[in-house]
N, C-alpha and C. Protein backbone atom coordinates (compact mmCIF):
# COMPACT_ATOMS: atom_id res chain seq x y z
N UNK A 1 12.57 2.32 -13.39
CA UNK A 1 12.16 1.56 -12.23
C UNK A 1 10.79 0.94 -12.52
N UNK A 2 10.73 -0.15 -11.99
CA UNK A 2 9.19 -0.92 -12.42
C UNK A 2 8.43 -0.63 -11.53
N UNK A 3 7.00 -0.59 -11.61
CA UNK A 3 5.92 -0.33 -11.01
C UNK A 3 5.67 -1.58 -9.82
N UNK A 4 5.40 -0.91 -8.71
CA UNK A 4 5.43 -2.01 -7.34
C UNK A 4 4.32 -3.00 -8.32
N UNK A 5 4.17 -4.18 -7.68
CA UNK A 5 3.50 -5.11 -7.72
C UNK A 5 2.60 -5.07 -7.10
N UNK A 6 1.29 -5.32 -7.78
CA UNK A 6 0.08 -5.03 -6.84
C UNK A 6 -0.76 -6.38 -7.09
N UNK A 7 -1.80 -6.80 -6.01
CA UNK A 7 -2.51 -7.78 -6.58
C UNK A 7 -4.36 -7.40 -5.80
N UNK A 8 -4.98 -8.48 -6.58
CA UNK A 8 -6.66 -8.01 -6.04
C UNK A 8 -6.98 -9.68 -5.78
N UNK A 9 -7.35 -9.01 -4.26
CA UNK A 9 -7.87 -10.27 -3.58
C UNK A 9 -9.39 -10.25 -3.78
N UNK A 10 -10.23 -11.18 -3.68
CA UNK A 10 -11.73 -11.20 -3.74
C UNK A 10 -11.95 -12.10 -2.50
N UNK A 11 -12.36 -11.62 -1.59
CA UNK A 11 -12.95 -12.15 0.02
C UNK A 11 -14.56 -12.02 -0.11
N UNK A 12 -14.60 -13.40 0.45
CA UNK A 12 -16.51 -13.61 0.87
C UNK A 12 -16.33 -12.79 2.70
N UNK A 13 -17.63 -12.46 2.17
CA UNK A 13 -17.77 -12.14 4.08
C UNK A 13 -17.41 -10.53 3.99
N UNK A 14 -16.67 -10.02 3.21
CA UNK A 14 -16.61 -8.64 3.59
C UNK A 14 -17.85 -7.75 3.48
N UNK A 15 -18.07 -6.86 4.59
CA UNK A 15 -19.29 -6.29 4.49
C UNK A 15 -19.57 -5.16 5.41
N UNK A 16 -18.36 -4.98 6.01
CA UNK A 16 -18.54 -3.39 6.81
C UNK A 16 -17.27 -2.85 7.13
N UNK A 17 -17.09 -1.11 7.14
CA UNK A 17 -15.72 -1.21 7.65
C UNK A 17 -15.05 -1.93 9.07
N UNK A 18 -15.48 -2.54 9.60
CA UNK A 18 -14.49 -3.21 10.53
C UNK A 18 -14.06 -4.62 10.18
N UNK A 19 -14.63 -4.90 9.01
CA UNK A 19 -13.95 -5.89 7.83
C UNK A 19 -13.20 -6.14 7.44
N UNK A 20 -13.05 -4.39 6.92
CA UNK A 20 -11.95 -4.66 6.20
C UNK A 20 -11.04 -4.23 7.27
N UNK A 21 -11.40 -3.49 7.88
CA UNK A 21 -10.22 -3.02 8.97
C UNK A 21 -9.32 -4.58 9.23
N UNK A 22 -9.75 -5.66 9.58
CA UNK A 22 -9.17 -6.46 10.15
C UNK A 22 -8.08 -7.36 9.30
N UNK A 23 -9.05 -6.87 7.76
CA UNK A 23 -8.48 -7.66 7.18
C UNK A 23 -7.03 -6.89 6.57
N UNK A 24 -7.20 -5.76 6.44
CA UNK A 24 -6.40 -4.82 6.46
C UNK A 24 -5.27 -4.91 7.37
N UNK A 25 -5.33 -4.99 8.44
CA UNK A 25 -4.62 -5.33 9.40
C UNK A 25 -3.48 -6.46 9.40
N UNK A 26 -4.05 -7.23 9.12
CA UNK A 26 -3.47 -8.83 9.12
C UNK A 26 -2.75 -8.67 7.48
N UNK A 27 -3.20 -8.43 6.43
CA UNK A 27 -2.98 -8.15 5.28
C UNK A 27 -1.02 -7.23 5.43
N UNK A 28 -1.58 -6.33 6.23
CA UNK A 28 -0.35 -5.08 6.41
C UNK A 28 0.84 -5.62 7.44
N UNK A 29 0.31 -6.86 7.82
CA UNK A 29 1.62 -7.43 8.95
C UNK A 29 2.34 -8.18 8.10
N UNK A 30 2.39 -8.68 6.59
CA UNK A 30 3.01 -9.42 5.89
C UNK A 30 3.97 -8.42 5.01
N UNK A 31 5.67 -8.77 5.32
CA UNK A 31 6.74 -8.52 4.88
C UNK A 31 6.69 -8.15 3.46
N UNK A 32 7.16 -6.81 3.13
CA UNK A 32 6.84 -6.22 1.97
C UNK A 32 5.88 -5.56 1.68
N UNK A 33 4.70 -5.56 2.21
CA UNK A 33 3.51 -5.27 2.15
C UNK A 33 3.50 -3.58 2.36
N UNK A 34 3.28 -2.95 1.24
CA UNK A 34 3.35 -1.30 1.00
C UNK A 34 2.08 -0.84 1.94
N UNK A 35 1.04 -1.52 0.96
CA UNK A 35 -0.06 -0.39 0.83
C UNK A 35 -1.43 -1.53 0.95
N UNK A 36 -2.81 -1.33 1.51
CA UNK A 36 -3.85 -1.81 1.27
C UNK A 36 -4.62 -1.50 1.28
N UNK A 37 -5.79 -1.37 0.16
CA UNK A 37 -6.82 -0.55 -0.11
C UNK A 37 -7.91 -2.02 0.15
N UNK A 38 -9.57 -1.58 0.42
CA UNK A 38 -10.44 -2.28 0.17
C UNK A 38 -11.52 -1.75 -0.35
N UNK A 39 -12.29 -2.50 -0.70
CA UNK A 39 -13.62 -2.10 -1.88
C UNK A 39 -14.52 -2.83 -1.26
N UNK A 40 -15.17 -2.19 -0.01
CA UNK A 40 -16.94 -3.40 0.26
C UNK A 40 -17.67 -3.75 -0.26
N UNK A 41 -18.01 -2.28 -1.24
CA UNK A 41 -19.01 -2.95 -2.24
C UNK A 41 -18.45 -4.30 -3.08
N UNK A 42 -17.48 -4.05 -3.65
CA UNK A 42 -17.45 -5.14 -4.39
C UNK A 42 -17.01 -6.30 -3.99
N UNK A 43 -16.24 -6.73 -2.66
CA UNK A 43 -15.80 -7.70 -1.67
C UNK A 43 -14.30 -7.55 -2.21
N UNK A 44 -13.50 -6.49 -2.48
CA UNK A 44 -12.21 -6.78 -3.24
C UNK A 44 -11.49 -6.08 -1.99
N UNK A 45 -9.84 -6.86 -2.49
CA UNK A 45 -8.65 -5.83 -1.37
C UNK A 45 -7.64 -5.46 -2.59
N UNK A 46 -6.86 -4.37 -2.08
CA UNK A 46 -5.75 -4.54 -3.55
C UNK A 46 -4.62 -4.25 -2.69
N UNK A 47 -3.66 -5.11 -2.97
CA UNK A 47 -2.48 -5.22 -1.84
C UNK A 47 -1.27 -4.51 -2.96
N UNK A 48 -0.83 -3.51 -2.41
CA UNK A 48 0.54 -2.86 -2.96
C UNK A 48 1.73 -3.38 -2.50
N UNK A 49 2.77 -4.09 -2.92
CA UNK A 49 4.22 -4.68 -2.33
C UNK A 49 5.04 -3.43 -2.51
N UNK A 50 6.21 -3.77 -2.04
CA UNK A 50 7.05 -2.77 -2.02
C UNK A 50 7.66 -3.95 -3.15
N UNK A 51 8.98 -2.60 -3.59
CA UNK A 51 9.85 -3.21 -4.64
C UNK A 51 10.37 -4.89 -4.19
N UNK A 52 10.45 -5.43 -4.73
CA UNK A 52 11.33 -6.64 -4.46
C UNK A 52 10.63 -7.70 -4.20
N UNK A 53 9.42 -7.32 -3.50
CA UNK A 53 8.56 -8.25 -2.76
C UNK A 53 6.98 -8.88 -3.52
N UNK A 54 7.05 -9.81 -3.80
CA UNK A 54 5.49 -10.50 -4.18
C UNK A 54 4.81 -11.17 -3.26
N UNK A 55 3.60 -11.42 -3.35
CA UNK A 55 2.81 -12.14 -2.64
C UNK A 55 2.44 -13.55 -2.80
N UNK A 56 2.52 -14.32 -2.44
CA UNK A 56 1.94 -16.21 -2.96
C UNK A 56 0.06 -16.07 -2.25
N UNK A 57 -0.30 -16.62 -2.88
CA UNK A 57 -1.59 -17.13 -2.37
C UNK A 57 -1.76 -17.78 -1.09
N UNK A 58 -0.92 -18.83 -0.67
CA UNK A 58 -0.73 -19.43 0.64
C UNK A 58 -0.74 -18.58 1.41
N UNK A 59 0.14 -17.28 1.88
CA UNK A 59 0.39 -16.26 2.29
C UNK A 59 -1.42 -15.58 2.42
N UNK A 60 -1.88 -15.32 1.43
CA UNK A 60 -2.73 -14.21 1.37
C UNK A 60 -3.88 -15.18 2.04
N UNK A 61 -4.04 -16.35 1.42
CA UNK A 61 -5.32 -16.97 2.01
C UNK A 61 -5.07 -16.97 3.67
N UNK A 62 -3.64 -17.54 4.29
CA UNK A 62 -3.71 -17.53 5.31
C UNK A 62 -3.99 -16.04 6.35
N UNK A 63 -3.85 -14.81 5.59
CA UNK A 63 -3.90 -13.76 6.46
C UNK A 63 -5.24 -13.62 6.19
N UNK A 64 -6.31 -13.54 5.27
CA UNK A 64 -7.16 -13.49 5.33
C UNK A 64 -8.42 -14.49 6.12
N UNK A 65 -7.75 -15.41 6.12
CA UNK A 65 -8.46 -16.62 7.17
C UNK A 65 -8.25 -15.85 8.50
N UNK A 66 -7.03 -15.67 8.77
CA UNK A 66 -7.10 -15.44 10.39
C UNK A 66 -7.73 -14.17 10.70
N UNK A 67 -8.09 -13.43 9.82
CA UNK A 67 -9.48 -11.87 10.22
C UNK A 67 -10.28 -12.56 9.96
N UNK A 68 -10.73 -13.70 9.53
CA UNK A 68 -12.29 -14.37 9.67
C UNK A 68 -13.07 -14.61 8.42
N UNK A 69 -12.34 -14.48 6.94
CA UNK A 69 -12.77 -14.50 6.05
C UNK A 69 -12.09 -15.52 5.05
N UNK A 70 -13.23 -15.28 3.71
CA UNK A 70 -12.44 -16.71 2.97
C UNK A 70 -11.79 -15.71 1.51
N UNK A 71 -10.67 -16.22 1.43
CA UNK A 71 -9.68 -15.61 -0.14
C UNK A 71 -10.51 -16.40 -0.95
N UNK A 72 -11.41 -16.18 -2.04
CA UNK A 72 -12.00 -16.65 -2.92
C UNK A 72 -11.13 -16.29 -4.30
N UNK A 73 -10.19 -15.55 -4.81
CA UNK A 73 -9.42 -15.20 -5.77
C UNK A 73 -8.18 -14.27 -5.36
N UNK A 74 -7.21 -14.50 -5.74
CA UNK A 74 -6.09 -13.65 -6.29
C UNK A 74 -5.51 -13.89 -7.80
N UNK A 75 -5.48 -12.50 -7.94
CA UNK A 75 -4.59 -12.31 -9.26
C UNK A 75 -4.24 -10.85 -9.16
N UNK A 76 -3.18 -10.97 -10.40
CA UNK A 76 -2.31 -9.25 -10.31
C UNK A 76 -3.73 -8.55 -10.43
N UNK A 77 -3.45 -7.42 -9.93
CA UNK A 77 -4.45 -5.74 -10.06
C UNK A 77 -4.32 -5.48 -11.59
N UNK A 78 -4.88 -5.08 -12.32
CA UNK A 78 -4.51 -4.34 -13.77
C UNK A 78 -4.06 -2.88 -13.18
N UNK A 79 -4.43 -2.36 -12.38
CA UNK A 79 -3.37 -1.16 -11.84
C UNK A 79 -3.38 -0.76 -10.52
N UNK A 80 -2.30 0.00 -10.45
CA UNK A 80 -2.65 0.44 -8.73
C UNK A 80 -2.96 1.59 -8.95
N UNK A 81 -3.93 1.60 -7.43
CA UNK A 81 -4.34 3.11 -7.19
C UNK A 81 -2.97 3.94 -6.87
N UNK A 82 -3.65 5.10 -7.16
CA UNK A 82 -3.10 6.16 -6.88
C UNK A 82 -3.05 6.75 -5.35
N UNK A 83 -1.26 6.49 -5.09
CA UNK A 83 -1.58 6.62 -3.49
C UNK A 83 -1.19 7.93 -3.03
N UNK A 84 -2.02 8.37 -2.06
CA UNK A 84 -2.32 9.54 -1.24
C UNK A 84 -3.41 9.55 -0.14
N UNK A 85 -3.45 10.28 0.44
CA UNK A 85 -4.06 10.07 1.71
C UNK A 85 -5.49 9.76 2.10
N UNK A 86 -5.43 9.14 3.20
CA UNK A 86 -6.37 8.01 3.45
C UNK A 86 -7.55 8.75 4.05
């Protein structure tokens, strides 16, 4: 079985947890969408898909616009975290 698909977003503007919360939020309402981790310090998100499912950029910029921030990069993750509890 292949490893879900993961990707790392880089957002301007992130800078506290209710940041990412939102962005998190909006991020986790898109179809397929496993898992989402964020990184403040570094302004990063890393979006986990479920099997089957990828993400487009159109997609990601637009969920990230509507929590109030700007998608400055996507590309694949070089790995996913290791998931367990939050």
């Amino acid at each position: 079985m292949a490893a879900p698909l993961s990707y790392q977003l880089r957002v301007d503007g992130l800078a506290c947890p209710f940041c990412a919360y939102g962005i998190e939020k909006k991020l986790n309402a898109i179809e397929g969408v496993e898992r989402v981790e964020t990184n403040i310090k570094d302004g990063a998100v890393i979006v986990i898909m479920q099997d089957g499912f990828t993400l487009d950029e159109a997609t990601a910029r637009k969920a990230v616009k509507e929590a109030g921030f700007s998608l400055r990069k996507l590309e694949p993750a070089q790995s996913v975290p290791n998931a367990g509890p939050r």
